[in-house]
PDB file of N, CA and C in Angstrom:
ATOM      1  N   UNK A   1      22.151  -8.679 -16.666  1.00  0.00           N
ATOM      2  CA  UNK A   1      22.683  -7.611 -17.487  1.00  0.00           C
ATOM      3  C   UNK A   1      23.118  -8.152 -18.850  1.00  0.00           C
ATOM      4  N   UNK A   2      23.922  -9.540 -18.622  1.00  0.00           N
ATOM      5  CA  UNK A   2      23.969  -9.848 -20.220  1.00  0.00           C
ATOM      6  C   UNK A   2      23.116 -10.136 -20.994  1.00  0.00           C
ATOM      7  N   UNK A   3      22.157 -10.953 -20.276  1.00  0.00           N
ATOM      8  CA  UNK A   3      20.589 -11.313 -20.497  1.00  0.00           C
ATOM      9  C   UNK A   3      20.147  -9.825 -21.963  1.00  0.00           C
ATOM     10  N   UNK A   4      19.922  -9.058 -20.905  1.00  0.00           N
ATOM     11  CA  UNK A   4      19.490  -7.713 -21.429  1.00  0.00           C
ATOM     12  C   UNK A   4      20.303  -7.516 -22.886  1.00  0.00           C
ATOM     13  N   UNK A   5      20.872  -7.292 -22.722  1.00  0.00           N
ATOM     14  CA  UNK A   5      22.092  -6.877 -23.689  1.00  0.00           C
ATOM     15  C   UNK A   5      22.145  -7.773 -25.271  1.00  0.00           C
ATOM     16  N   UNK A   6      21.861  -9.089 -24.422  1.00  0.00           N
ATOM     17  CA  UNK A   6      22.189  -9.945 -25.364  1.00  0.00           C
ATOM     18  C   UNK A   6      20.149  -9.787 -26.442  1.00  0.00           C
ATOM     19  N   UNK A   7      19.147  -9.689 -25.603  1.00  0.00           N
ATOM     20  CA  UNK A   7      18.055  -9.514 -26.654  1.00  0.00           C
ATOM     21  C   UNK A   7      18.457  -8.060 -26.802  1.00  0.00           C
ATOM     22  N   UNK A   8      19.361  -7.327 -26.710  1.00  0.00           N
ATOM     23  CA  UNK A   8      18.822  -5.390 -27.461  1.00  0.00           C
ATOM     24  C   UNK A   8      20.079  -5.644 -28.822  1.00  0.00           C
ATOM     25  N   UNK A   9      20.593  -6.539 -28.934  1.00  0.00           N
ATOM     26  CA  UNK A   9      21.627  -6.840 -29.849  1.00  0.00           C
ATOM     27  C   UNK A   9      20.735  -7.667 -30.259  1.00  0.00           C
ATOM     28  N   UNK A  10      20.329  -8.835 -30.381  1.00  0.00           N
ATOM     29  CA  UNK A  10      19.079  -9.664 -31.158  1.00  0.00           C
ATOM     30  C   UNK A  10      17.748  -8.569 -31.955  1.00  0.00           C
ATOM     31  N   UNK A  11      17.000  -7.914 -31.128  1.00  0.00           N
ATOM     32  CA  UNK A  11      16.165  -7.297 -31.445  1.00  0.00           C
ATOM     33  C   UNK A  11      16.746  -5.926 -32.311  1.00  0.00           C
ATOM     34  N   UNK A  12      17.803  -5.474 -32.656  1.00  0.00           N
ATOM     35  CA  UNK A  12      18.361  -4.388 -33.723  1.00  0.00           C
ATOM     36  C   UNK A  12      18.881  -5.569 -34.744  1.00  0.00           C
ATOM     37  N   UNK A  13      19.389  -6.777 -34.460  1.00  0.00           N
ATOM     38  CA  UNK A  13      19.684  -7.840 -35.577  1.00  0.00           C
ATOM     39  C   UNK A  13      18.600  -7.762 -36.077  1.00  0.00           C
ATOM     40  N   UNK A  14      17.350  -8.309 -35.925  1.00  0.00           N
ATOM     41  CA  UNK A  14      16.588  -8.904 -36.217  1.00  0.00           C
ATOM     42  C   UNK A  14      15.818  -7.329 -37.317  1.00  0.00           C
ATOM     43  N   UNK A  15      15.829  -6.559 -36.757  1.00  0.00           N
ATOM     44  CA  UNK A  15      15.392  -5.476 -37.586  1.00  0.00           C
ATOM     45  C   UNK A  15      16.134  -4.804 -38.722  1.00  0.00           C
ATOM     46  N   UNK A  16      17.730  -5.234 -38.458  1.00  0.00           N
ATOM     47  CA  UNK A  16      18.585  -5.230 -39.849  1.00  0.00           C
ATOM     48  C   UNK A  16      18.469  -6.660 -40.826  1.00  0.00           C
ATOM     49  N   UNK A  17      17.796  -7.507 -40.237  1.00  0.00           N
ATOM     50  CA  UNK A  17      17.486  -8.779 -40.744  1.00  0.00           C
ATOM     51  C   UNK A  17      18.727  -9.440 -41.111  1.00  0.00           C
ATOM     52  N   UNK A  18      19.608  -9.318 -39.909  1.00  0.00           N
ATOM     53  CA  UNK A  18      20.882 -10.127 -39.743  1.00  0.00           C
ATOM     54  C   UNK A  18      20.547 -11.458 -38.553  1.00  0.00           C
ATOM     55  N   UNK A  19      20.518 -12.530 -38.708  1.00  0.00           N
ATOM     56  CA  UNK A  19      20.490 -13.885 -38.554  1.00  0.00           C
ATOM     57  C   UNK A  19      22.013 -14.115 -37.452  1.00  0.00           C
ATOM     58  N   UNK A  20      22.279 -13.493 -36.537  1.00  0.00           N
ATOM     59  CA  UNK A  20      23.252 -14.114 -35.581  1.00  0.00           C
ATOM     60  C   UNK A  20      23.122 -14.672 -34.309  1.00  0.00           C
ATOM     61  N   UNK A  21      23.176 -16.144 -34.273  1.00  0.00           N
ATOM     62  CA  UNK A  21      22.695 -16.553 -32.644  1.00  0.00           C
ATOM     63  C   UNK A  21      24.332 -16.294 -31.922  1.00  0.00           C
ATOM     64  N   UNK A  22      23.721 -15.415 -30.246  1.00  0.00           N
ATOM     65  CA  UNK A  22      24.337 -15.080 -29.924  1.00  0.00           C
ATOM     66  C   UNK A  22      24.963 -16.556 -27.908  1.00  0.00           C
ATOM     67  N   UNK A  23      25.875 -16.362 -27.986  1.00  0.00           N
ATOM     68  CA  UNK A  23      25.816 -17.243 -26.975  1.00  0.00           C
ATOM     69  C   UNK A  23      25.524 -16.763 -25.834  1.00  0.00           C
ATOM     70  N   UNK A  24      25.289 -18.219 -25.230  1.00  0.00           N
ATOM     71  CA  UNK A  24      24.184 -17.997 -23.855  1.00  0.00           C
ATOM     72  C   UNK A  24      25.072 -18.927 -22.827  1.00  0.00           C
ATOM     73  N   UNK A  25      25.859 -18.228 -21.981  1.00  0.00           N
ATOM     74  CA  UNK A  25      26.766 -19.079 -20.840  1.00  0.00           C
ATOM     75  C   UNK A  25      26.087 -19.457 -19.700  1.00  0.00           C
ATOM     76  N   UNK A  26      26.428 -20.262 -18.918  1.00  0.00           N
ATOM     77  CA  UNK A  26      25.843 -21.193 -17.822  1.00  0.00           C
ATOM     78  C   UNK A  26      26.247 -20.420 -16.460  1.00  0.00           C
ATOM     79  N   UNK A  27      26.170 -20.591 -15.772  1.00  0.00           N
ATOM     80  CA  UNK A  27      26.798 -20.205 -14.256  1.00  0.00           C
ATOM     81  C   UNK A  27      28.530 -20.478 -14.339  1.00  0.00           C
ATOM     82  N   UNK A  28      28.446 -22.114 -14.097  1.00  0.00           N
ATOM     83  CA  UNK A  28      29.971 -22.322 -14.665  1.00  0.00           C
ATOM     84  C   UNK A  28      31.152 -21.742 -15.314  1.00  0.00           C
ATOM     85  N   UNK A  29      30.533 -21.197 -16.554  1.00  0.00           N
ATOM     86  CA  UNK A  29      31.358 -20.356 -17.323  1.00  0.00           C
ATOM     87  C   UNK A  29      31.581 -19.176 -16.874  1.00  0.00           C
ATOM     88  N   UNK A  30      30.637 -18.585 -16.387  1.00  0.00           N
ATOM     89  CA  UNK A  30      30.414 -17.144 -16.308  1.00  0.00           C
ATOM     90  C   UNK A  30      32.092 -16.839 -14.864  1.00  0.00           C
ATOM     91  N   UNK A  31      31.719 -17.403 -13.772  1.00  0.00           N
ATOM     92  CA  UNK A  31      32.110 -18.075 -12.735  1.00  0.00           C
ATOM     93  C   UNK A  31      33.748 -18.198 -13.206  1.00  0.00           C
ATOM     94  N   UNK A  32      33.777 -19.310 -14.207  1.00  0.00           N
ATOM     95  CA  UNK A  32      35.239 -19.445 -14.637  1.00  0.00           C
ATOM     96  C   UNK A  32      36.047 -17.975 -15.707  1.00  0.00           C
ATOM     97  N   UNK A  33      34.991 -17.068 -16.430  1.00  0.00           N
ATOM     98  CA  UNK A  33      35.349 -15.983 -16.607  1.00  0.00           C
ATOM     99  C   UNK A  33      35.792 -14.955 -16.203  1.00  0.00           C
ATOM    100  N   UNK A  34      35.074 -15.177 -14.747  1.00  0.00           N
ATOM    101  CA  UNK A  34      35.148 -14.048 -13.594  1.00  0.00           C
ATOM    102  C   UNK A  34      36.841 -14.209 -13.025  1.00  0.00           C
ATOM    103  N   UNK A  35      37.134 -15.679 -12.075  1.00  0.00           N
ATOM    104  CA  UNK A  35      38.246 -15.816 -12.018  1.00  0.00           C
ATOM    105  C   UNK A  35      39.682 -15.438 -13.648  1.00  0.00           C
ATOM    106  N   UNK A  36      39.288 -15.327 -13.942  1.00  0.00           N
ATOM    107  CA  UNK A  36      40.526 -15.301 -14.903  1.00  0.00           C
ATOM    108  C   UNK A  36      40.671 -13.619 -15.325  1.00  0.00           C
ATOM    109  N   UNK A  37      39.580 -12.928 -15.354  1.00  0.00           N
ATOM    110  CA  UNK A  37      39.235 -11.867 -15.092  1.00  0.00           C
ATOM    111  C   UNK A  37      40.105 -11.016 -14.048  1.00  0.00           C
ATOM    112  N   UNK A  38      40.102 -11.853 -12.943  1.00  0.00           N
ATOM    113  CA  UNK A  38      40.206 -11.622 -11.187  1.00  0.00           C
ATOM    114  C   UNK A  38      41.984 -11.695 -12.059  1.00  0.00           C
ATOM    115  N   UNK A  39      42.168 -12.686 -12.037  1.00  0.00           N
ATOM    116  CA  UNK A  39      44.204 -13.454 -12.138  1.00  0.00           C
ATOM    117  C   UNK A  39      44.581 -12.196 -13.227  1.00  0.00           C
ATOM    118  N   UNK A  40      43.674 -11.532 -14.373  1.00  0.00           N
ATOM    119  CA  UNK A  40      44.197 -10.845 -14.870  1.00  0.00           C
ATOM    120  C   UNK A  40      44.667  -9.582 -14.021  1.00  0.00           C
ATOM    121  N   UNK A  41      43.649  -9.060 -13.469  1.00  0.00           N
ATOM    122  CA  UNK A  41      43.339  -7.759 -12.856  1.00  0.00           C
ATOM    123  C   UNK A  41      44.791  -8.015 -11.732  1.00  0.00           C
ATOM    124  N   UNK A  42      44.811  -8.907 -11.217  1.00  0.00           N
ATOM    125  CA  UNK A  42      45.623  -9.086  -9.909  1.00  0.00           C
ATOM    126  C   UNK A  42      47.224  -9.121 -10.868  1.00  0.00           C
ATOM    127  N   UNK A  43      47.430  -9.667 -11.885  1.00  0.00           N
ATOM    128  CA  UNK A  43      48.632  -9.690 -13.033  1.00  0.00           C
ATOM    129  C   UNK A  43      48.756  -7.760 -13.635  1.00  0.00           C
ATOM    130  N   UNK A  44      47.672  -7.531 -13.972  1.00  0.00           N
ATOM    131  CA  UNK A  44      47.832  -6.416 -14.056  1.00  0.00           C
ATOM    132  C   UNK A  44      48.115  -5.119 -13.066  1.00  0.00           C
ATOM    133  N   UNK A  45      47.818  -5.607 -11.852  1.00  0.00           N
ATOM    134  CA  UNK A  45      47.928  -5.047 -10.737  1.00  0.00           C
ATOM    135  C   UNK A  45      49.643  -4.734 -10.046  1.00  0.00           C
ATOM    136  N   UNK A  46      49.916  -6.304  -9.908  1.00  0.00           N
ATOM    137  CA  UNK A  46      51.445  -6.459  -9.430  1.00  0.00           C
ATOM    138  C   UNK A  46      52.558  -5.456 -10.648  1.00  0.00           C
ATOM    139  N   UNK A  47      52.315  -5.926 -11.882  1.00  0.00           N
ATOM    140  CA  UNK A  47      52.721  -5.000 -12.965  1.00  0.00           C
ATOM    141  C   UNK A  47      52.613  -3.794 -12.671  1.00  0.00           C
ATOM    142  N   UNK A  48      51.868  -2.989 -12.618  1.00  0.00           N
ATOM    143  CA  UNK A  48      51.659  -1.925 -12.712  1.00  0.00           C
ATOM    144  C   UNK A  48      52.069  -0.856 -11.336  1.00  0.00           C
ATOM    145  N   UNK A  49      52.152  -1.458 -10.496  1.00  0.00           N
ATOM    146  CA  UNK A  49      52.972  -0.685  -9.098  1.00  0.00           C
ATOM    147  C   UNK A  49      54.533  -1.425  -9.431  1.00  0.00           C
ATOM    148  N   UNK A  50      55.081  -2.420  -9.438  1.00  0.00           N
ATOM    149  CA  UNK A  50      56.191  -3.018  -9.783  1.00  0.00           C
ATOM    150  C   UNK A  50      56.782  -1.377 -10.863  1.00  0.00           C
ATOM    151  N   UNK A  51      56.698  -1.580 -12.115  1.00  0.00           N
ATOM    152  CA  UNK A  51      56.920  -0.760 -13.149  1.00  0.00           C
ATOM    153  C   UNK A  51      56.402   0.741 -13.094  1.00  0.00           C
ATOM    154  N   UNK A  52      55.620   1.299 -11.542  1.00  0.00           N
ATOM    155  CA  UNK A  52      55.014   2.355 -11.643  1.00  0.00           C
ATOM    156  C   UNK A  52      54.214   2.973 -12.718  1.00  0.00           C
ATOM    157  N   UNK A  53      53.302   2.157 -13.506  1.00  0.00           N
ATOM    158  CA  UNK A  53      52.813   2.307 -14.606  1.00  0.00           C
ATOM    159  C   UNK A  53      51.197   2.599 -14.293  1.00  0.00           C
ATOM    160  N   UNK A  54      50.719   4.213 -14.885  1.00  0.00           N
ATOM    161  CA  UNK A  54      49.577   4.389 -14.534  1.00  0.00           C
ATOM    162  C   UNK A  54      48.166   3.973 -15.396  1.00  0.00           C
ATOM    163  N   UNK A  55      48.918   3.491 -16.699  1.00  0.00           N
ATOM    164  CA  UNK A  55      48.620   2.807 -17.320  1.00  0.00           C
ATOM    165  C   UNK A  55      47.694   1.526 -17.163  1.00  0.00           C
ATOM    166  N   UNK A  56      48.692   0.573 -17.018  1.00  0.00           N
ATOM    167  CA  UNK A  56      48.601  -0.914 -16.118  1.00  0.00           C
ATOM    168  C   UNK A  56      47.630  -0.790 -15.275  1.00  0.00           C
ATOM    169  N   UNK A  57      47.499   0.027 -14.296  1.00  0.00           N
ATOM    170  CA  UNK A  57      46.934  -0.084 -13.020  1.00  0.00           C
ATOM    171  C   UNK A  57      45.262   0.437 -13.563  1.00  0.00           C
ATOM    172  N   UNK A  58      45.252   1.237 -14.364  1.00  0.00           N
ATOM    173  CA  UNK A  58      44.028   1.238 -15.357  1.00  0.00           C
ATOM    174  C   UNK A  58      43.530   0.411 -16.293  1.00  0.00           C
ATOM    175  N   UNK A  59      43.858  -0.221 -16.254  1.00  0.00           N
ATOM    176  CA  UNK A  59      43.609  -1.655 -17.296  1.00  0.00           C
ATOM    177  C   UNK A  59      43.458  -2.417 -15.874  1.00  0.00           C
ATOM    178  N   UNK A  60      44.051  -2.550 -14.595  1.00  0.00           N
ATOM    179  CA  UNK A  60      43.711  -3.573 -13.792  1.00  0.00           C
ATOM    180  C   UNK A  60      42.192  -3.560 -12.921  1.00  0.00           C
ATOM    181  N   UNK A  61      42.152  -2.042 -12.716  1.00  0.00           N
ATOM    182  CA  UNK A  61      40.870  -1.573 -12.286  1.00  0.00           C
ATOM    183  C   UNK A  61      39.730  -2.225 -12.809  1.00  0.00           C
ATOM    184  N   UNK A  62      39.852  -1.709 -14.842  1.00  0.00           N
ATOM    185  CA  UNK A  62      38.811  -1.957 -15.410  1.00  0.00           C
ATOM    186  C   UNK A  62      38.613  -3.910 -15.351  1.00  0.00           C
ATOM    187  N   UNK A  63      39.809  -4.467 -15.348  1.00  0.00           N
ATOM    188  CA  UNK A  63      39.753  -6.126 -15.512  1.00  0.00           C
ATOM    189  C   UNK A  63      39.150  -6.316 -14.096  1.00  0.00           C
ATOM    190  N   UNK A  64      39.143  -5.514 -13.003  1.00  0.00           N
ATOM    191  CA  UNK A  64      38.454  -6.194 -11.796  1.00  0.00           C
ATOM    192  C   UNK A  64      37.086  -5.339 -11.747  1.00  0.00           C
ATOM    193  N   UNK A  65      36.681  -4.258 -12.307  1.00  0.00           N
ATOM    194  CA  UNK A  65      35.413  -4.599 -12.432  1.00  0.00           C
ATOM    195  C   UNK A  65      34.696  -5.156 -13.179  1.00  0.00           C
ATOM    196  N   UNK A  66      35.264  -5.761 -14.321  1.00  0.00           N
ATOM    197  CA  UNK A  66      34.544  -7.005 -15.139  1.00  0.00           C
ATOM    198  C   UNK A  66      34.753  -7.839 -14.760  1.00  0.00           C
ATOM    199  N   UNK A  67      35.411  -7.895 -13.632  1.00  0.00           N
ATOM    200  CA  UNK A  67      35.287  -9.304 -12.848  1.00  0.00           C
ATOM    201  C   UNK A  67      34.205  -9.667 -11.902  1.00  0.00           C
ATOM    202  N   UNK A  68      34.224  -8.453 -11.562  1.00  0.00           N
ATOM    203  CA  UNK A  68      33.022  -8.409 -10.058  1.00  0.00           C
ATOM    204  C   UNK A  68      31.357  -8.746 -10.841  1.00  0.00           C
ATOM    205  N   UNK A  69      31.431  -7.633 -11.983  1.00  0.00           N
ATOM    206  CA  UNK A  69      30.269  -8.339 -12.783  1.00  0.00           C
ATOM    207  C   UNK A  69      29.914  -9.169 -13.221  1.00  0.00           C
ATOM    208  N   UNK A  70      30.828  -9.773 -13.634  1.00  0.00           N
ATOM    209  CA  UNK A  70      30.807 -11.347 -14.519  1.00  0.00           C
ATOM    210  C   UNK A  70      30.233 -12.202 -13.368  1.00  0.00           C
ATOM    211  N   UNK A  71      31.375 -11.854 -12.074  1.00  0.00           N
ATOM    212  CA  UNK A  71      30.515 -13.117 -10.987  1.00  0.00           C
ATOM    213  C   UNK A  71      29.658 -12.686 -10.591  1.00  0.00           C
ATOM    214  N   UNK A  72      29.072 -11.567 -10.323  1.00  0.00           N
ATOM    215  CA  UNK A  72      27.891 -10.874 -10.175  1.00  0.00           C
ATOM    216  C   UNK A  72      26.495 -11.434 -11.199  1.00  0.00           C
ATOM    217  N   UNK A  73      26.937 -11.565 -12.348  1.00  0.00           N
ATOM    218  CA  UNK A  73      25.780 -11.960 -13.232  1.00  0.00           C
ATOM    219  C   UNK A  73      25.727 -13.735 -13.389  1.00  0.00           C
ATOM    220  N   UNK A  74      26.828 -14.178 -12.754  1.00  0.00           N
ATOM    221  CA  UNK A  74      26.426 -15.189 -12.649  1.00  0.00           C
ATOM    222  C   UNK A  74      26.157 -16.417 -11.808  1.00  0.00           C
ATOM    223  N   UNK A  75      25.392 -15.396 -10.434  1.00  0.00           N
ATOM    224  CA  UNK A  75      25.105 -15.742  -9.387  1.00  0.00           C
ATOM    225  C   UNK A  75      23.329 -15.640  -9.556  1.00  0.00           C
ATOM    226  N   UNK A  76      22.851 -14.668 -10.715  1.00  0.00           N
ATOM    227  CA  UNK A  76      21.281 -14.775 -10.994  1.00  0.00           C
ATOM    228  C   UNK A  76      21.033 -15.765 -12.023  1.00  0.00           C
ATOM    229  N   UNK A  77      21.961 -16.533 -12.854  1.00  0.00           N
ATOM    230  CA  UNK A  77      21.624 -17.783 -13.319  1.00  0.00           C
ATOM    231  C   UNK A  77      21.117 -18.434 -12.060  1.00  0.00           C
TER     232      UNK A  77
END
């Protein structure tokens, strides 16, 4: 999915004839993104029932499904 993403952002660069190399992460990284991702979501989590905040707990949702993806995408490296 980032794969993707990352040539449909290259290929509209390239046709505005903007010159930006975009980075390309390893398993490793992706992996170490995911966890911190995870510690956020789980930080945002305890917060957000603690303080009854419906807020918080929406921000924790969204941080754990960019978590699940992140390690998700970087299990097809």
């Amino acid at each position: 999915m980032i794969r993707e993403i990352n040539q449909k952002v290259h290929a509209i660069n390239k046709k505005l004839g903007i010159t930006m190399p975009l980075p390309k992460d390893d398993s490793e990284s992706l992996r170490k993104h995911a966890k911190i991702n995870g510690t956020v979501a789980a930080v945002l989590l305890g917060t957000g029932v603690l303080f009854n905040s419906k807020g918080l707990l929406v921000l924790s949702a969204l941080a754990g499904i960019g978590s699940y993806f992140t390690y998700r995408e970087s299990k097809h490296d």
